[in-house]
Protein backbone atom coordinates (compact mmCIF):
# COMPACT_ATOMS: atom_id res chain seq x y z
CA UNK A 1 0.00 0.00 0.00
CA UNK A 2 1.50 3.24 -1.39
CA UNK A 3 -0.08 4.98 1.36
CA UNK A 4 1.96 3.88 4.07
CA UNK A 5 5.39 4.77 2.96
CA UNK A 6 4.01 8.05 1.24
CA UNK A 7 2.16 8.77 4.61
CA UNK A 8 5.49 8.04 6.67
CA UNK A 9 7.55 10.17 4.08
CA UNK A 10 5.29 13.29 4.54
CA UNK A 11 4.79 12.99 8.23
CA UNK A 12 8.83 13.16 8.76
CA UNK A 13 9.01 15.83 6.52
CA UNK A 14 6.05 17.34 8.13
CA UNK A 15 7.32 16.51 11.63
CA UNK A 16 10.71 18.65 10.94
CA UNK A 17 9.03 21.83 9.36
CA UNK A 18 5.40 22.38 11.46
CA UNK A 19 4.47 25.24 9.94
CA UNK A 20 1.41 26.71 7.70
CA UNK A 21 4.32 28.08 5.58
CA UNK A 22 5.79 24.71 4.47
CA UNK A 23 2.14 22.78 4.76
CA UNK A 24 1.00 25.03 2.31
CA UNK A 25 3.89 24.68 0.33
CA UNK A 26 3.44 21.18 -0.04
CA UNK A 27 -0.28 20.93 0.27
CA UNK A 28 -0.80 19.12 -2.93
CA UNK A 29 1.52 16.32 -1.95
CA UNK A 30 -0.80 15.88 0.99
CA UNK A 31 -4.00 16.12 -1.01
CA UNK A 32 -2.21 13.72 -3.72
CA UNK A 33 -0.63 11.22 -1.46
CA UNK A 34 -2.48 11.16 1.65
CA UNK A 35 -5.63 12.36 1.51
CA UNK A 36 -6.69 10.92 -1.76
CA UNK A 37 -5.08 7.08 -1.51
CA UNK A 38 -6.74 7.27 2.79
CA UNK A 39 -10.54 8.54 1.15
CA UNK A 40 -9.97 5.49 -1.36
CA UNK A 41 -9.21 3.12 1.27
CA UNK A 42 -12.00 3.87 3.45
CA UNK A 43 -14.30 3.26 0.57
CA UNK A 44 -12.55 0.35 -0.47
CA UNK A 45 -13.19 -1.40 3.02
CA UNK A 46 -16.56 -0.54 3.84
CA UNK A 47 -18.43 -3.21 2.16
CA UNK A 48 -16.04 -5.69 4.23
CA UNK A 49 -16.15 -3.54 7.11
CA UNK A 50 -20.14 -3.63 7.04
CA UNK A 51 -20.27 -7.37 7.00
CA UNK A 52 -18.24 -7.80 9.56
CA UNK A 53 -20.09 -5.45 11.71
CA UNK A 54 -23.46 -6.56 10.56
CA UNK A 55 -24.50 -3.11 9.66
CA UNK A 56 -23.50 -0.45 7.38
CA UNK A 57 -20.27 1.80 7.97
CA UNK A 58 -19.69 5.61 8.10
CA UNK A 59 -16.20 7.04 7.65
CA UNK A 60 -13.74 9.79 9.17
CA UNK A 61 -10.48 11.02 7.95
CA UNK A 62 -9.47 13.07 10.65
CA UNK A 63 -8.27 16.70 9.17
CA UNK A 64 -4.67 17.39 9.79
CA UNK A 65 -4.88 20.90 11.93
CA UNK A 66 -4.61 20.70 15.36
CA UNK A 67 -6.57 22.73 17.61
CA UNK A 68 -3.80 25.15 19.35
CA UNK A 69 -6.40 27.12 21.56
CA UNK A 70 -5.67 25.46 25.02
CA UNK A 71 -2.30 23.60 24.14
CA UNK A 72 0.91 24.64 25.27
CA UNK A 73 1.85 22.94 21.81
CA UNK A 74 1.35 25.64 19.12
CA UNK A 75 2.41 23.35 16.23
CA UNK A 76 -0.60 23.38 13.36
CA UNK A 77 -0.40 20.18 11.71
CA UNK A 78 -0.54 16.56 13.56
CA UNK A 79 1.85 13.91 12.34
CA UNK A 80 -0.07 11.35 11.79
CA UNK A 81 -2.66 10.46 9.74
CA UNK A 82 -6.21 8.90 11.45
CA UNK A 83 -9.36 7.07 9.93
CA UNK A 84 -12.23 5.27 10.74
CA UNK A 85 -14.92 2.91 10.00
CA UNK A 86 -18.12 3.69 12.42
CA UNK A 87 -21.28 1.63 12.90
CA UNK A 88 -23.88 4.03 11.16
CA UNK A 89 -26.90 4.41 13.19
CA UNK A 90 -25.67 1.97 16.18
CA UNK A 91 -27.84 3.34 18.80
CA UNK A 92 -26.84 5.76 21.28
CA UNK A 93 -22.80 5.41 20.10
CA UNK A 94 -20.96 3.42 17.24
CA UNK A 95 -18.51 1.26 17.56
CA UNK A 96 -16.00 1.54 15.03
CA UNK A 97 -12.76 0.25 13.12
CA UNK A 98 -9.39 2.92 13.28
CA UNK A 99 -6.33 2.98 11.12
CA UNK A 100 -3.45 5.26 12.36
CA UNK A 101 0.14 5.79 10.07
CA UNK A 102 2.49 7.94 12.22
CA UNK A 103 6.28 8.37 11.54
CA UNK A 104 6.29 5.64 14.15
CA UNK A 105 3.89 3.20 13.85
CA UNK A 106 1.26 1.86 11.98
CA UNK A 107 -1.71 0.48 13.87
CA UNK A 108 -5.59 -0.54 13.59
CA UNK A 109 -8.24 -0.50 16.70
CA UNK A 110 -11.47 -1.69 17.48
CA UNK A 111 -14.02 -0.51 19.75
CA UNK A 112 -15.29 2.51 21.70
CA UNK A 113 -12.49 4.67 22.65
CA UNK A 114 -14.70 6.59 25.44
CA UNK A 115 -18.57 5.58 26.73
CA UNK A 116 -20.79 8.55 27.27
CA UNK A 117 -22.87 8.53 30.35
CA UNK A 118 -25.47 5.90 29.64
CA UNK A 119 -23.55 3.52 28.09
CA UNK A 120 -21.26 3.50 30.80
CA UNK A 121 -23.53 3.06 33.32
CA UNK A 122 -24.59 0.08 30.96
CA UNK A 123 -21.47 -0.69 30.51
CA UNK A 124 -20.59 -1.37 34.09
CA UNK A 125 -23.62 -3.56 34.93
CA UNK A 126 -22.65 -5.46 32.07
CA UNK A 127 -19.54 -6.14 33.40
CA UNK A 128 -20.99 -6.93 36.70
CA UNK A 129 -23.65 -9.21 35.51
CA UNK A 130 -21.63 -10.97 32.58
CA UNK A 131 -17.81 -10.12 33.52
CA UNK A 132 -16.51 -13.29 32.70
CA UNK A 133 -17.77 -13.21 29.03
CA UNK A 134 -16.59 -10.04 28.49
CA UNK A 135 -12.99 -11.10 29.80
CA UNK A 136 -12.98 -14.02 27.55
CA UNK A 137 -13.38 -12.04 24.40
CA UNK A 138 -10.65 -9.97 25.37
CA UNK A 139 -8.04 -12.78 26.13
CA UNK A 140 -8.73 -14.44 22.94
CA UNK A 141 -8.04 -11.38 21.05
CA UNK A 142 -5.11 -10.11 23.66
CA UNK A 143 -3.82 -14.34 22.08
CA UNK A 144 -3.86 -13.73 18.99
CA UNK A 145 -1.79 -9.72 19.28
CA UNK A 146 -3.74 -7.28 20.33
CA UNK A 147 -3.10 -5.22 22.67
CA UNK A 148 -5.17 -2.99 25.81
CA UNK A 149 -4.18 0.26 27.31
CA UNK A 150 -4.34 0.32 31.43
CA UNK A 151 -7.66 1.25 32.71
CA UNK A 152 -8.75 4.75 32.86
CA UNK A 153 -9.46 4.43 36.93
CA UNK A 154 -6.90 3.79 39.75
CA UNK A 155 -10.20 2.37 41.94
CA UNK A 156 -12.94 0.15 41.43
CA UNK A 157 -16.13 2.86 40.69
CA UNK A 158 -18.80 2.84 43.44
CA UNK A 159 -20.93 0.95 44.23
CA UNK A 160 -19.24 -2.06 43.21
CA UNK A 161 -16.77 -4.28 45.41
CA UNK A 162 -13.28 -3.06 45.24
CA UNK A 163 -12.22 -6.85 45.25
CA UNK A 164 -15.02 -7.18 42.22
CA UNK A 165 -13.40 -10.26 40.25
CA UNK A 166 -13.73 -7.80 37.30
CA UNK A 167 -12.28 -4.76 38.66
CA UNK A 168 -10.13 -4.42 35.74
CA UNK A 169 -12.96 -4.40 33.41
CA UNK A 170 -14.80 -1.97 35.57
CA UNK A 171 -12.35 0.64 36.35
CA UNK A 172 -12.49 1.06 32.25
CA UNK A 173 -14.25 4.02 30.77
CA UNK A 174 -14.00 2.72 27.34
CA UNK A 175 -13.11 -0.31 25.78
CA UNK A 176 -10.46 -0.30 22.23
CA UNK A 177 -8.07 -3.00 21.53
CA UNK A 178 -5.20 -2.43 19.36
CA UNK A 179 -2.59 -4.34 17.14
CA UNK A 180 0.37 -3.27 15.47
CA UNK A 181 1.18 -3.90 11.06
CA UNK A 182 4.13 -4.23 9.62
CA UNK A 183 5.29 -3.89 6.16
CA UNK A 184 4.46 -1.00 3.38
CA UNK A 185 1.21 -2.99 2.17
CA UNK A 186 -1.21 -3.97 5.59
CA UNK A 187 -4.44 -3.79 4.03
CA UNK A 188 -4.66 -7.54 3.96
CA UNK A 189 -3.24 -7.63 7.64
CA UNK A 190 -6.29 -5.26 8.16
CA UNK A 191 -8.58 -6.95 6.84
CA UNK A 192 -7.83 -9.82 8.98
CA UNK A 193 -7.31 -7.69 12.08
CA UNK A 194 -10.41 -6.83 11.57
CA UNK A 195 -12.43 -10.02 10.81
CA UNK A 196 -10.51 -10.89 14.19
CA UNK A 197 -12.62 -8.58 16.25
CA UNK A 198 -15.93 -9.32 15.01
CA UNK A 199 -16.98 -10.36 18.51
CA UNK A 200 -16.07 -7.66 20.60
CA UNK A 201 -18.34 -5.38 18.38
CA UNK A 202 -21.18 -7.35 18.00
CA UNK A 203 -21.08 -7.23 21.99
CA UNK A 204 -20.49 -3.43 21.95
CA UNK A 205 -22.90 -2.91 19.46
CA UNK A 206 -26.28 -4.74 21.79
CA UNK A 207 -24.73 -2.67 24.88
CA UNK A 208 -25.09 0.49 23.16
């Protein structure tokens, strides 16, 4: 996949001149290389994407300006390049597929990265009520590569035990699992990355 090493080329470029003065310069490289091969991608998996989710897809290509207002961080342009494959019309959030290229990795997600209000109250008595299950789908896909970030909570949220057997799973505001790809061409390796984590969003998808 082109994509990749044209991504990685621009974003080191990009990384060692972050400014509108040099983005702008080379603007049509980005449109050209990045933008246009990432908005052919997205369309390319969606029909794949939508059967393994049961469901049709919406997509995101995140823009490349960062919001400067409250960062000490006054750089415009991120280096990295973000997309994703949502549930459309999920229920009260969508699950989704991500694809990140940075100058330093290049890695694909599943899941809900945060839980709004509800659905984490949901989410919890889930967890409580059918922890177990929940755990299992995780270690099968932790088996097979992916990886989970360390809960969002240092305590077990009230009012459940703080010796819950799922404390782990509780103390989680949101629930993504991640695997690295190597090589210049992944789209295969995502497309089986993805086929991997059909569970886990069929079970996100009937708690939201």
């Amino acid at each position: 996949m082109a994509l990749v090493r044209e991504a990685r080329t621009f974003l080191t470029e990009l990384a060692a001149n972050n400014t509108k003065p040099w983005f702008d310069a080379h603007k049509a490289d980005y449109e050209a290389k990045l933008k246009a091969p990432a908005l052919a991608l997205l369309d390319r998996l969606s029909g794949p994407l939508a059967e393994i989710a049961g469901g049709p897809v919406e997509t995101k290509l995140w823009r490349p300006y960062r919001d400067v207002r409250f960062s000490k961080d006054k750089t415009p342009y991120h280096t990295h390049l973000h997309m994703a494959w949502s549930l459309s019309g999920a229920g009260r959030q969508s699950p989704g597929f991500f694809f990140g290229i940075s100058t330093d990795y290049v890695t694909c997600g599943a899941g809900l990265m945060g839980f709004d209000k509800g659905v984490l109250d949901d989410w919890r008595a889930s967890v409580d009520r059918d922890g177990a299950a929940w755990q299992t789908e995780i270690d099968t896909l932790l088996a097979t590569g992916f990886t989970l970030d360390e809960p969002d909570l240092k305590r077990v949220p009230a009012p459940y035990d703080k010796a819950h057997p799922h404390g782990d799973l509780l103390r989680r505001k949101g629930l993504t699992l991640w695997s690295d790809l190597a090589g210049d061409d992944p789209e295969a390796g995502l497309l089986e990355r993805f086929g991997a984590v059909r569970g886990l969003i069929g079970r996100l998808s009937a708690l939201v």
